[in-house]
Protein backbone atom coordinates (compact mmCIF):
# COMPACT_ATOMS: atom_id res chain seq x y z
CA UNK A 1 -24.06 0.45 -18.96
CA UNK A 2 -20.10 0.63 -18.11
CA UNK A 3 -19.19 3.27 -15.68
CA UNK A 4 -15.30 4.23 -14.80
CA UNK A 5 -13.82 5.33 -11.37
CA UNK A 6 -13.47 8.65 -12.61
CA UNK A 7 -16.73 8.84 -13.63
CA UNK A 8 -18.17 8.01 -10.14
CA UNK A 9 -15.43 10.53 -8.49
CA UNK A 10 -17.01 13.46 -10.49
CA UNK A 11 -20.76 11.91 -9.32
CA UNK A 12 -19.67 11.93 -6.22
CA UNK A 13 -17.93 14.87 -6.11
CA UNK A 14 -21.14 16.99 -7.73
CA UNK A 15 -23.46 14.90 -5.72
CA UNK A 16 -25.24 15.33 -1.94
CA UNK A 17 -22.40 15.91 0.98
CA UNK A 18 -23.22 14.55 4.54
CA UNK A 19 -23.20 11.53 6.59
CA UNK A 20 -26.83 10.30 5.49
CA UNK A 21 -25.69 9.85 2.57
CA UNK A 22 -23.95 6.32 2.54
CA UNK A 23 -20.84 4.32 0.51
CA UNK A 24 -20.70 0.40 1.14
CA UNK A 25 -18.30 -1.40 -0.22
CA UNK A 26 -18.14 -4.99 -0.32
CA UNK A 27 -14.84 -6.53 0.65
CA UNK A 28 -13.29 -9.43 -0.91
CA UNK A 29 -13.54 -9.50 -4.53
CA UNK A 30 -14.45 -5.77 -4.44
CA UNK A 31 -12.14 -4.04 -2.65
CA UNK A 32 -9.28 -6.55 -2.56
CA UNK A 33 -8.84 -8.87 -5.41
CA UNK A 34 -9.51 -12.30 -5.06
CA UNK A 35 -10.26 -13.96 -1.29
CA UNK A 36 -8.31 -13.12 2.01
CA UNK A 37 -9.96 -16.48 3.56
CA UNK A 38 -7.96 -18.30 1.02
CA UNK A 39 -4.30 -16.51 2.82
CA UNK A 40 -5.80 -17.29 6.32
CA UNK A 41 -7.03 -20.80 5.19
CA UNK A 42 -3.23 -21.24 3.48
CA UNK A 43 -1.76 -20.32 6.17
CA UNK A 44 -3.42 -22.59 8.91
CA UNK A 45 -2.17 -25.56 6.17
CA UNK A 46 0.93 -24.71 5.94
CA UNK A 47 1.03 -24.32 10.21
CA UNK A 48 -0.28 -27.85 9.77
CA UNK A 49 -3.35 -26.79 11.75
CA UNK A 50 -5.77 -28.40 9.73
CA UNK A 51 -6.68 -31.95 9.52
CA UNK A 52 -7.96 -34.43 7.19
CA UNK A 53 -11.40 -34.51 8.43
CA UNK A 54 -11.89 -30.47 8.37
CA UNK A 55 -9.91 -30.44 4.72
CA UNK A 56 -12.56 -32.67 3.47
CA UNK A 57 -15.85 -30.81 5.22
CA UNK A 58 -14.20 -27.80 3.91
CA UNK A 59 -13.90 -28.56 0.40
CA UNK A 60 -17.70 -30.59 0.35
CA UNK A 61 -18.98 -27.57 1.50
CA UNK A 62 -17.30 -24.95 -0.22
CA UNK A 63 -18.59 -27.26 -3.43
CA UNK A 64 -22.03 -27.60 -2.01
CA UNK A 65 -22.83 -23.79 -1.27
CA UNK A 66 -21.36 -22.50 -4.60
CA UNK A 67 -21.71 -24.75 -7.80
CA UNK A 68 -24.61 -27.42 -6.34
CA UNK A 69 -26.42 -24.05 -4.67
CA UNK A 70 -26.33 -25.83 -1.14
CA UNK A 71 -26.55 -23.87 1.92
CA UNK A 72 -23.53 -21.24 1.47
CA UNK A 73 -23.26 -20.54 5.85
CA UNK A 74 -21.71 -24.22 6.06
CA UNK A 75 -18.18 -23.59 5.39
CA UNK A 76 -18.38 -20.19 7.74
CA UNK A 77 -19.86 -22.78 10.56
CA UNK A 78 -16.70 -24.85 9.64
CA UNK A 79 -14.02 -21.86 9.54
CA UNK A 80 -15.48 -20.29 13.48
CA UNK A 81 -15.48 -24.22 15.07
CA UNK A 82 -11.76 -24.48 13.45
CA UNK A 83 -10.89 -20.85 16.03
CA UNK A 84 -12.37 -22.39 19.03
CA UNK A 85 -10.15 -21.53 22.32
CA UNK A 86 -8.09 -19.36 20.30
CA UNK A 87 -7.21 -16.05 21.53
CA UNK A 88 -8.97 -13.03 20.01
CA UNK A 89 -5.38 -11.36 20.32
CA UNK A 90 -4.01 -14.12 18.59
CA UNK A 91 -6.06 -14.32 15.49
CA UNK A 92 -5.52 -10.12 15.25
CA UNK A 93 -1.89 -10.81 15.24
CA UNK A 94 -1.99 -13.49 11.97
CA UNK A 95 -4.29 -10.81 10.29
CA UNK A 96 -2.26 -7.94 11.00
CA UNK A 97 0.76 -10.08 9.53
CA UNK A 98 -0.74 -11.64 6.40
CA UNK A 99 -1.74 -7.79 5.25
CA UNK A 100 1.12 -7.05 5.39
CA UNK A 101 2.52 -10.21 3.40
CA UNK A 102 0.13 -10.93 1.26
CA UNK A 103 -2.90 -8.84 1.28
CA UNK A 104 -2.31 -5.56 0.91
CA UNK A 105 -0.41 -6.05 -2.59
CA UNK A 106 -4.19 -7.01 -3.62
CA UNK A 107 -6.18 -3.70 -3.15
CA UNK A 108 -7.31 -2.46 -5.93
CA UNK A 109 -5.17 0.65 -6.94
CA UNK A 110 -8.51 2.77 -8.21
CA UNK A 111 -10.35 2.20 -4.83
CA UNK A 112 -8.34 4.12 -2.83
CA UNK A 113 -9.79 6.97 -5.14
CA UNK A 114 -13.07 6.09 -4.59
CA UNK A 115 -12.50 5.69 -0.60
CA UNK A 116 -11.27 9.14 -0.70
CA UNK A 117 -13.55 10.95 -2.93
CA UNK A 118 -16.68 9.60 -0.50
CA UNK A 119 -14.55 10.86 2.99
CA UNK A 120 -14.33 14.11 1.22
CA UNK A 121 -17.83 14.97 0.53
CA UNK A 122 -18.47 13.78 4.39
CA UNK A 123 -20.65 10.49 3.58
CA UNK A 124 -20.72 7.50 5.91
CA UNK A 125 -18.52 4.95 4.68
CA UNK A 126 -18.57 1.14 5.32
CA UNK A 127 -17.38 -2.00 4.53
CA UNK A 128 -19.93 -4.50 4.56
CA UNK A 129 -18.78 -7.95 4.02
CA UNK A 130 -19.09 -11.73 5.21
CA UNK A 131 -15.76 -11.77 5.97
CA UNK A 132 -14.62 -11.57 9.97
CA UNK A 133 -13.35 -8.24 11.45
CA UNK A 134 -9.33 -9.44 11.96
CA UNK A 135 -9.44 -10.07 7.96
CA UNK A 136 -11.06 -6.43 7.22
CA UNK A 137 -9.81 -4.42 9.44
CA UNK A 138 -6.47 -3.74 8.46
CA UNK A 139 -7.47 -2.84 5.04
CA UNK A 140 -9.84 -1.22 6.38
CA UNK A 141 -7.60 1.12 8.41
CA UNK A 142 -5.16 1.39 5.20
CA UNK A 143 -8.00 2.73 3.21
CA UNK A 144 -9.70 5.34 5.86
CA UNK A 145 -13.28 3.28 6.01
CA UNK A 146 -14.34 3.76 9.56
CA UNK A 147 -17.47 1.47 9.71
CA UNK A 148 -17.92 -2.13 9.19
CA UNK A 149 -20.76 -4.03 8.76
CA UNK A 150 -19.00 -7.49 8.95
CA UNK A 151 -19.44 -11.44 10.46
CA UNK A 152 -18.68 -11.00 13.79
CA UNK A 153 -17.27 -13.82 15.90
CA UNK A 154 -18.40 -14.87 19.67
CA UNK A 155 -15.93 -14.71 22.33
CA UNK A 156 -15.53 -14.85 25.92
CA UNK A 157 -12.98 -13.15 28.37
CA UNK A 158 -10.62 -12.89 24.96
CA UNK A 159 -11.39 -16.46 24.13
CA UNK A 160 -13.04 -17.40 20.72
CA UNK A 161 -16.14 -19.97 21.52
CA UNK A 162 -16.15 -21.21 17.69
CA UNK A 163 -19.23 -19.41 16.82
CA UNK A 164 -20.52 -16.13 15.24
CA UNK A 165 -22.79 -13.65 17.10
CA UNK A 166 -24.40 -12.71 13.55
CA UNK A 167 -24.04 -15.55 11.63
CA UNK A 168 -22.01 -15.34 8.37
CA UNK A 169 -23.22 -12.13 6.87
CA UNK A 170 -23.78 -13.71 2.84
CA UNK A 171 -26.79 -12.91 0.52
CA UNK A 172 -29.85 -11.52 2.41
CA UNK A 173 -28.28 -11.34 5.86
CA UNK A 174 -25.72 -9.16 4.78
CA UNK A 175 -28.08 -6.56 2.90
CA UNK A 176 -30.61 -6.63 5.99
CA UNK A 177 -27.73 -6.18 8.48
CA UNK A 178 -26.74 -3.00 5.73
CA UNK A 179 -30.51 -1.82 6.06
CA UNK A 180 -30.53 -2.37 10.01
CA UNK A 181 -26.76 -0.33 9.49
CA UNK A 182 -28.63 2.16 7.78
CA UNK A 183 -31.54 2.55 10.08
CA UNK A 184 -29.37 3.45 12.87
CA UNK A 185 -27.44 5.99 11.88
CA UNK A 186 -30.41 7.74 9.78
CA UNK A 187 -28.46 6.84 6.35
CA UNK A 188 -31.17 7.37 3.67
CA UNK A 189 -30.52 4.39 1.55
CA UNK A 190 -32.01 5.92 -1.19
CA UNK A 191 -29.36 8.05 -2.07
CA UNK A 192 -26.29 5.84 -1.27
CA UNK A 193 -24.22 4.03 -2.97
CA UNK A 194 -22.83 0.58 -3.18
CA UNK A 195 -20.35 -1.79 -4.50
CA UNK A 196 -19.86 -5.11 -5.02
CA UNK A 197 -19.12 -8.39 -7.50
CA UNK A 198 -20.67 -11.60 -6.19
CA UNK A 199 -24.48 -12.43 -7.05
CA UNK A 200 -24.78 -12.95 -3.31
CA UNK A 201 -25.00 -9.34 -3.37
CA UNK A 202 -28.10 -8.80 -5.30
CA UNK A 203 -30.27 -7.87 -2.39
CA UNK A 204 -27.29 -5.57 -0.82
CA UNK A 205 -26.49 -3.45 -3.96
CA UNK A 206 -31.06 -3.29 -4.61
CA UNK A 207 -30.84 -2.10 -1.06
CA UNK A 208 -29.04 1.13 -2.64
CA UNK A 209 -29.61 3.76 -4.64
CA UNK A 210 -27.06 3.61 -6.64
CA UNK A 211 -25.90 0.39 -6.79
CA UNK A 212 -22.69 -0.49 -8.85
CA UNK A 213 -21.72 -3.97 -10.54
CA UNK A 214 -18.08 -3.49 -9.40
CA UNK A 215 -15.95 -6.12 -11.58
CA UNK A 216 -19.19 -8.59 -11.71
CA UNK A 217 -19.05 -12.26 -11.79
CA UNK A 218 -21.42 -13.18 -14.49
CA UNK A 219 -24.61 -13.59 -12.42
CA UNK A 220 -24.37 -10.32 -10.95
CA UNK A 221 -23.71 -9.25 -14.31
CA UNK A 222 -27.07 -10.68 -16.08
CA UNK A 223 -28.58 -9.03 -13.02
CA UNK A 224 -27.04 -5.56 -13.76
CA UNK A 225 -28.32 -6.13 -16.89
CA UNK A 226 -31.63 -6.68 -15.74
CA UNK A 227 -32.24 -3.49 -13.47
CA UNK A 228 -29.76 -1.12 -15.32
CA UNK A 229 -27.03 -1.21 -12.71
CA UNK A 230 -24.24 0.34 -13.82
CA UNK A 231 -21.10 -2.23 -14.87
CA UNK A 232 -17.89 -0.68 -12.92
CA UNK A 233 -14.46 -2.23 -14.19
CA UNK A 234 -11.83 -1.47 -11.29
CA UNK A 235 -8.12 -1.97 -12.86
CA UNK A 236 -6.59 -4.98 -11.32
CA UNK A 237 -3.17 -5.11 -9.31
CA UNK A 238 -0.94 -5.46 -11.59
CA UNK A 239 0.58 -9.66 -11.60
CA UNK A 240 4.00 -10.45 -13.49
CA UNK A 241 3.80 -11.64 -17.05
CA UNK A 242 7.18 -12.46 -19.10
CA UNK A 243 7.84 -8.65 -20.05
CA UNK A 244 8.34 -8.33 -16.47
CA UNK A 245 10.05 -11.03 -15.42
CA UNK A 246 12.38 -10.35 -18.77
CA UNK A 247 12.82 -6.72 -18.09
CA UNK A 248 13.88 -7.61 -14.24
CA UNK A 249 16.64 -9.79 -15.50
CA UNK A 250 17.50 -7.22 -18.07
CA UNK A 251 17.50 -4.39 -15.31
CA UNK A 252 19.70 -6.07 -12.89
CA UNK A 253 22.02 -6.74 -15.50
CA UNK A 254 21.92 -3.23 -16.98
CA UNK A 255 22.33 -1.95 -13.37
CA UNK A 256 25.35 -4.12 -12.40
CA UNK A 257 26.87 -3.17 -15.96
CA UNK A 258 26.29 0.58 -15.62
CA UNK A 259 27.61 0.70 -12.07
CA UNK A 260 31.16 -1.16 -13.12
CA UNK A 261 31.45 1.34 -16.15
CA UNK A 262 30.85 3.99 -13.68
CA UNK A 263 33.68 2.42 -11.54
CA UNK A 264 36.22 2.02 -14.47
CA UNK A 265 35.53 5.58 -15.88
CA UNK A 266 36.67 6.75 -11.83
CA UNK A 267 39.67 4.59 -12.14
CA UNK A 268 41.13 5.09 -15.55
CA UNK A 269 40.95 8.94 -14.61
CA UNK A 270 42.31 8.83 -11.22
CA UNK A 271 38.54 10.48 -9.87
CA UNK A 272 36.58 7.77 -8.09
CA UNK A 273 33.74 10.54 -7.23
CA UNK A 274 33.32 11.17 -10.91
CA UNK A 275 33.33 7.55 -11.18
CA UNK A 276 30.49 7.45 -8.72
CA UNK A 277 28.62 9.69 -10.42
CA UNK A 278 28.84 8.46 -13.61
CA UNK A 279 27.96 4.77 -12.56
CA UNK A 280 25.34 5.98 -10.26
CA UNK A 281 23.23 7.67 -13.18
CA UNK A 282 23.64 5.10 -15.71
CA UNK A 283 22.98 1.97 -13.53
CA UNK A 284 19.88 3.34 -12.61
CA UNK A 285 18.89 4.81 -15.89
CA UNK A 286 19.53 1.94 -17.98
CA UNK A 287 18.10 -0.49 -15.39
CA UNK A 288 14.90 1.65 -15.47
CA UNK A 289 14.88 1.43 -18.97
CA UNK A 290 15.34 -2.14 -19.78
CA UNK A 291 12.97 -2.59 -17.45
CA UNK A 292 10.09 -0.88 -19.07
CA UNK A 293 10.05 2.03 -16.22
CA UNK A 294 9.46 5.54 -17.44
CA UNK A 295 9.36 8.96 -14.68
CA UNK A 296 7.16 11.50 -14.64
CA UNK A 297 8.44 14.26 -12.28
CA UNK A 298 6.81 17.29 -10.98
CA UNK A 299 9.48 19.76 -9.73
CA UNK A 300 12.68 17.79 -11.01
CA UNK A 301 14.52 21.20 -10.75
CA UNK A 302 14.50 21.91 -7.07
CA UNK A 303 16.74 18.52 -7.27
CA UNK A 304 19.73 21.29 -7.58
CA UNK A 305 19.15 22.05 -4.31
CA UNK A 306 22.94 20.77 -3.05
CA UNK A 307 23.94 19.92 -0.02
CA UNK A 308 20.69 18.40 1.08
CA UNK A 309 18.59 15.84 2.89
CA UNK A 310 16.82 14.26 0.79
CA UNK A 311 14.10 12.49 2.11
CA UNK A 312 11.09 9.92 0.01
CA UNK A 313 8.59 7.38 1.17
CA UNK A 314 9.49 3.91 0.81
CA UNK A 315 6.94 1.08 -0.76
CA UNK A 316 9.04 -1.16 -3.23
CA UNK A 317 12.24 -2.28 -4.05
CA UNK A 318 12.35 -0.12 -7.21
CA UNK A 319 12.30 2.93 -4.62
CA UNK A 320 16.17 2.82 -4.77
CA UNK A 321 16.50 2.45 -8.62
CA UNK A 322 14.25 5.82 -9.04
CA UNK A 323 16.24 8.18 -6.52
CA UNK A 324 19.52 6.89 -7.71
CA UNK A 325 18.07 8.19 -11.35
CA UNK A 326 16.87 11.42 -10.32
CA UNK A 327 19.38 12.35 -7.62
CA UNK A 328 22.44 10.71 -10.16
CA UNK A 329 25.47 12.96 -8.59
CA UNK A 330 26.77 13.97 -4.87
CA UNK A 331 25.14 12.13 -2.72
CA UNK A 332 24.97 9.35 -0.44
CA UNK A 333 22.36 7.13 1.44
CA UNK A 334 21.81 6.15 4.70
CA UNK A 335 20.75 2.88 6.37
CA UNK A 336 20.74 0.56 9.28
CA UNK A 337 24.22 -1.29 9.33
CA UNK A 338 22.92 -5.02 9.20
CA UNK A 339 21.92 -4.29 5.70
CA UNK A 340 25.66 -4.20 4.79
CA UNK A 341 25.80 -7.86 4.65
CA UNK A 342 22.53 -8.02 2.46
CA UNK A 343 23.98 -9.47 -0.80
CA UNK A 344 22.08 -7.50 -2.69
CA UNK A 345 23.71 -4.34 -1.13
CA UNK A 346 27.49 -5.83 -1.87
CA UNK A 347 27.75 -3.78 -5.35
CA UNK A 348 25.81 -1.14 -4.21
CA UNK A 349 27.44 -0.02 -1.15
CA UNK A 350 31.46 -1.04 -2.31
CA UNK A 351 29.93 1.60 -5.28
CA UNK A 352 28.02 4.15 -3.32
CA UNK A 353 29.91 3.89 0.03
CA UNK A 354 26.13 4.35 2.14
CA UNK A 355 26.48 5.74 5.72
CA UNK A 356 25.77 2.69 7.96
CA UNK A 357 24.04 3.50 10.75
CA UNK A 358 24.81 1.33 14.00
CA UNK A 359 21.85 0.72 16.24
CA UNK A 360 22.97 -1.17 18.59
CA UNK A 361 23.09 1.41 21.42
CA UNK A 362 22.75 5.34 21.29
CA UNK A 363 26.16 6.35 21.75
CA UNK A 364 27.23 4.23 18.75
CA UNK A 365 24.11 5.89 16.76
CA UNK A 366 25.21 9.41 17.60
CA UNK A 367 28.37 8.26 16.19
CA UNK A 368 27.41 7.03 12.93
CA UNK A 369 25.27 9.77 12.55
CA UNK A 370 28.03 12.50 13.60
CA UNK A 371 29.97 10.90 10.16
CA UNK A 372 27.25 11.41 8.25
CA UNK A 373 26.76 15.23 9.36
CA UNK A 374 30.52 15.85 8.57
CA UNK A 375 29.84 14.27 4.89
CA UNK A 376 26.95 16.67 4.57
CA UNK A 377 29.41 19.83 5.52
CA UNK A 378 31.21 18.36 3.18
CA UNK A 379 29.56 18.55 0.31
CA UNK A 380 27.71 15.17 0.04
CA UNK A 381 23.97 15.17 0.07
CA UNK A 382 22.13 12.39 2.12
CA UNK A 383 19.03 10.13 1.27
CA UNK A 384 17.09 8.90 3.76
CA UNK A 385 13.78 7.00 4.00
CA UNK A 386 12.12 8.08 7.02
CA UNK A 387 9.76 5.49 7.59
CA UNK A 388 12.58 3.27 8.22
CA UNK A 389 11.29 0.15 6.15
CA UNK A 390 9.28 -0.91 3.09
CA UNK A 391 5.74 0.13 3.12
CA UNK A 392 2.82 -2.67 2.24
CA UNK A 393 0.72 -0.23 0.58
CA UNK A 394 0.66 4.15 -0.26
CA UNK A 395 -0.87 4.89 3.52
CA UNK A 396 2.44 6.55 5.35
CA UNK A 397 4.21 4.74 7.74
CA UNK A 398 5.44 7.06 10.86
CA UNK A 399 8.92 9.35 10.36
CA UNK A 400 11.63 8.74 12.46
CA UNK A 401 13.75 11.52 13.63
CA UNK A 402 16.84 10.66 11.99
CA UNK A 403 16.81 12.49 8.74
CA UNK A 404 15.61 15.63 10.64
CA UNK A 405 18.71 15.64 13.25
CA UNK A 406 21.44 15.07 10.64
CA UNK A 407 19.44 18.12 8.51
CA UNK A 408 19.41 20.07 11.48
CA UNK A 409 22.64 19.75 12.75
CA UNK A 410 24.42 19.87 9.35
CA UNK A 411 22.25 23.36 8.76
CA UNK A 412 21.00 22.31 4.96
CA UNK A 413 18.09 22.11 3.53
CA UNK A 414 15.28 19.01 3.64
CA UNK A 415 14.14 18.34 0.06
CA UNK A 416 11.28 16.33 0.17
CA UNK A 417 10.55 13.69 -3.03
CA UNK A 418 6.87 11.96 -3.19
CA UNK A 419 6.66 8.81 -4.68
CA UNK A 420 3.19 7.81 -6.04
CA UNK A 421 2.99 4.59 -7.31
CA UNK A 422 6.18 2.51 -7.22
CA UNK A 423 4.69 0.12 -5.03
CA UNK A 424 1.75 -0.48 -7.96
CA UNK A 425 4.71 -1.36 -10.21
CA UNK A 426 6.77 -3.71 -7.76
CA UNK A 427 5.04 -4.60 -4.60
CA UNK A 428 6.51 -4.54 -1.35
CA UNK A 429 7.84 -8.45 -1.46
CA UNK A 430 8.44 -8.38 -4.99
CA UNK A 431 11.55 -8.69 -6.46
CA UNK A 432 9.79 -8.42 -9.83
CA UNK A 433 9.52 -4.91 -11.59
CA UNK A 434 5.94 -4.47 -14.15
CA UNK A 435 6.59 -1.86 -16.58
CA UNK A 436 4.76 1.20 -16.31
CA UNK A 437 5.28 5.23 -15.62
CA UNK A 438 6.14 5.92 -11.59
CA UNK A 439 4.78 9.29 -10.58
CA UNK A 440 6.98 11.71 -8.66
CA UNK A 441 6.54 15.23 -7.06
CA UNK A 442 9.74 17.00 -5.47
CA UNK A 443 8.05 19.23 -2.94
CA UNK A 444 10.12 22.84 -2.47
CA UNK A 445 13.08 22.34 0.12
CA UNK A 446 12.35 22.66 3.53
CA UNK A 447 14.96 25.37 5.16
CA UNK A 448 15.75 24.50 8.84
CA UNK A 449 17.20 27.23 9.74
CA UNK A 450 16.52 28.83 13.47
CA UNK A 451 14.94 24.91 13.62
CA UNK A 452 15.44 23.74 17.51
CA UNK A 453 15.32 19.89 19.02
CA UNK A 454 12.56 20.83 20.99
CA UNK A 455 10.20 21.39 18.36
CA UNK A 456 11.00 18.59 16.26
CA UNK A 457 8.45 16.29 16.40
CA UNK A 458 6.35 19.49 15.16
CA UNK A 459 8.40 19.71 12.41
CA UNK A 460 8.66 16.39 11.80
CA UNK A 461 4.78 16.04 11.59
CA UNK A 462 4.34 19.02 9.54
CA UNK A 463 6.41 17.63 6.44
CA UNK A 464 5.13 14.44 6.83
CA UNK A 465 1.72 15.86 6.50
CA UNK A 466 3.13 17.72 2.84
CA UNK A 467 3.84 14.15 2.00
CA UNK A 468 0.41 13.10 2.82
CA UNK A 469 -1.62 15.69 1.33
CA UNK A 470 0.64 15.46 -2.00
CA UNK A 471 -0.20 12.09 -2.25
CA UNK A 472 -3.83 12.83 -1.81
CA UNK A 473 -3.87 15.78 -4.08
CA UNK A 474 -1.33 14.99 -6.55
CA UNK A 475 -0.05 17.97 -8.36
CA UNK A 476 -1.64 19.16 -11.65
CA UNK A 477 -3.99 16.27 -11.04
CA UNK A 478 -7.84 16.35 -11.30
CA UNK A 479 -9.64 16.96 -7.41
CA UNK A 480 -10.57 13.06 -6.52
C-alpha cells in the first residue's frame, strides 16, 4: 500500500494531539538522502587523516556487515577508535561546517512538512538513528526535532576516549533504545508513528503503530509487504541532469544578452535609467526562462509600492535572478563592498550601480548607508537581504538591522517578499539552476512611520516572524 506526505499530514492532522503520542524518524536515508558518514568519512581523506591500515578495516568491514551479513557494529567500533583524543568541540565544529556544505542540500524537501505537521498537533518528536549526535544535530535543529535517540560517543573532560557509551544504535539496539525512549516519557507506542528505509529497521518501525516504509530499500520493502506497512515515497532533492546544466548556460547567456540590450536601448536614447530598466527586466526574464524557471506570486501588486525597502530571504543564487524579475524598474540593491570585485558581480553592478556598503569600521558604514538613504529620497527603491548571506536550507537565518535603519531614516515603506523554494531549485553552493516553479508571497508593506531606534529590534523581530509564519503557512495553501 503507497501512502503520500500529504496523505500522512491530513492523518496526522485528524489524528490524537499530545506528547504521548510519538513521531520517530530515522535519519540517514530517511530524513537526509543518502549517508552523512560518507561527508565526514570524505572529509577525514581528503585532511589526509586516514591511513592505509584503517582504509582497509574500513572497507572489509563495511563489506562484511552489509552484503556477507557479518557483524554490522564493526565499522562504528572502527569510526569512534579513529576520534580518539579529539576534542568534543572539535568534531561539533566539522559537523556544524559540512551541514552547511554539503548536508543540508540533502534533506528531503517533503519532510520538513511532515516535521511540522507532528510539532503542530503537540506529539513528541525524535530522531532515532545510529548515527552520532555532531552528524544529527544540526539537521536536527534545522528541522525543529527536539529529541534524539542517537549513538552516543564516550568522552572525558571534552576529550573523546574512542568509544561509544551505547554502542552503535543499528537493528535491535536502536528499536529497544526507541522502546526504553518511549518508556520514559510515557509515549504509548501504540499509537505513534515511525519512519524509516533500511531493513535494519524492521524491529524499530514493528515497535510502532504506525510504522511507514519511507523510500524502502528492497528488504524493508518485502517486509512492508509482509505486515501491510504502508510504502511512503518522499520526493528526492532535486540533482542536475543536462536540462539543467543546458538551461544554466542558456540563462547566463540570456542574462548577459538582455542586460547589454538594456544598456544600448539607455544609450541610443540618451536615458541610462530607462536603459536600466529595460535591461534589468529582460535579463532576468529571459534568463528565467531559458532556464526552465516559472513564478508563482501571491500579492505581485503591492510590488507598486515605490519608494521602498524591499526586503527577501536569501537561500540560492537564483535569489537575485527572481527579484530582479519581479521588482524590474527603480530600484537598487545593497551589499557588502568586497563583493564588488566578485567577477560575477562585474556586469551586474557596472549595470545596476548596487550601493556598496563598507564595513570596515562604523563611521565608514554610516556613510555608505547615508548614500543609500539619499537614493531612497530620491526616488530609488532598495533591496536588501537581511540575513546577510546565503542560507543552507528554508529555516531563517537572523535579520540584521540594516534594511530597517535605511527604511527608517528614509521614512518609506518595508515591503516584505517570501521566497519558498528557490533553494529546492539551486542549492546554496550551486551554480546550477533545475527547472521548476519558485513560490513567492509579497507580504503587505510595512509602514514605519512614528517607528523609533529604540524599538527596533522589536520591530525587527516582528517582520521576521511574518516571514516565518508565511513560510510555514503558505498563502492559499492547504494547513500542513
Amino acid at each position: 500500500m503507497s501512502v503520500t506526505a500529504a496523505d500522512i499530514i491530513e492523518s496526522v492532522r485528524n489524528g490524537p494531539a499530545g506528547p504521548r503520542i510519538g513521531a520517530f524518524f530515522d535519519f540517514d536515508g530517511t530524513l537526509v538522502h543518502g549517508y552523512t558518514a560518507n561527508a565526514v568519512y570524505q572529509e577525514r581523506l581528503r585532511k589526509g587523516e586516514i591511513g592505509a591500515l584503517e582504509l582497509a578495516r574500513t572497507i572489509v568491514a563495511a563489506v562484511d556487515g552489509t552484503v556477507l551479513g557479518g557483524n554490522p557494529h564493526t565499522i562504528g567500533d572502527i569510526g569512534f577508535a579513529a576520534l580518539r583524543g579529539r576534542t568534543v568541540a572539535s568534531v561539533t565544529e566539522v559537523g556544524e561546517r559540512l551541514f552547511v556544505q554539503r548536508i543540508a542540500g540533502t534533506i528531503r524537501p517533503e519532510v520538513r512538512d511532515l516535521v511540522r505537521a507532528h510539532l503542530r498537533r503537540g506529539h513528541t518528536v525524535v530522531v532515532a538513528s545510529s548515527a552520532t549526535r555532531v552528524q544529527i544535530e544540526p539537521v536536527a535543529r534545522d528541522l525543529g526535532i527536539p529529541h534524539l535517540v542517537c549513538t552516543e560517543l564516550e568522552e572525558e573532560d571534552g576529550i573523546l576516549t574512542g568509544h561509544s557509551t551505547t554502542g552503535m544504535l543499528w537493528g535491535e539496539r536502536k528499536a529497544a533504545a526507541v522502546r526504553a525512549f518511549a518508556r520514559t516519557r510515557d509515549i504509548d507506542l501504540a499509537r505513534s508513528h515511525g519512519y524509516a528505509n533500511g531493513s535494519e529497521d524492521i524491529a524499530f518501525l514493528g515497535s510502532v503503530g504506525r510504522p511507514y516504509a519511507t523510500n524502502p530499500h528492497p528488504l524493508l520493502r518485502r517486509a512492508a509487504e509482509d505486515y501491510d506497512w504502508p510504502v511512503l515515497m518522499l520526493r528526492e532533492p532535486r540533482s542536475a541532469g543536462l536540462r539543467a546544466y543546458a538551461g544554466t548556460l542558456g540563462a547566463v547567456a540570456g542574462v548577459n544578452l538582455g542586460l547589454a540590450a538594456g544598456a544600448a536601448y539607455g544609450w541610443l536614447r540618451g536615458d541610462r535609467r530607462g536603459g536600466v530598466n529595460a535591461s534589468i527586466g529582460l535579463a532576468a526574464r529571459s534568463g528565467l526562462a531559458i532556464a526552465g524557471v516559472k513564478l508563482n506570486v501571491i500579492g505581485e501588486e503591492k510590488l507598486t509600492t515605490r519608494p521602498a525597502v524591499f526586503i527577501a530571504n536569501h537561500q540560492s543564487t537564483l535569489d537575485a535572478l527572481v527579484l530582479g524579475a519581479l521588482l524590474r524598474r527603480d530600484f537598487t540593491a545593497v551589499t557588502k563592498k568586497e563583493a564588488r570585485f566578485d567577477p560575477r558581480m562585474l556586469v551586474i553592478g557596472a549595470v545596476l550601480d548596487p550601493a556598496w556598503i563598507d564595513r570596515g569600521t562604523l563611521a565608514k558604514a554610516k556613510e555608505s548607508l547615508d548614500g543609500v538613504v539619499c537614493r531612497l529620497r530620491a526616488g530609488t527603491s532598495i533591496l536588501v537581504m537581511p540575513e546577510g548571506t546565503r542560507m543552507p536550507t528554508p529555516s531563517l537565518g537572523r535579520f540584521k538591522k540594516g534594511a530597517f535603519h535605511i527604511a527608517l531614516q528614509a521614512g518609506v515603506p518595508i515591503v516584505p517578499i517570501v521566497l519558498r523554494n528557490t533553494g529546492e531549485l539551486a542549492w546554496r553552493r550551486s551554480l546550477v539552476v533545475n527547472p521548476g516553479t519558485v513560490d513567492v508571497a509579497v507580504l503587505d508593506p510595512v509602514d514605519t512611520a512614528g517607528w523609533t531606534v529604540e524599538e527596533l529590534d522589536e520591530r525587527i523581530a516582528g517582520v521576521r516572524q511574518r516571514f516565518a509564519d508565511t513560510l510555514a503557512d503558505w498563502p492559499g495553501a492547504a494547513r500542513r
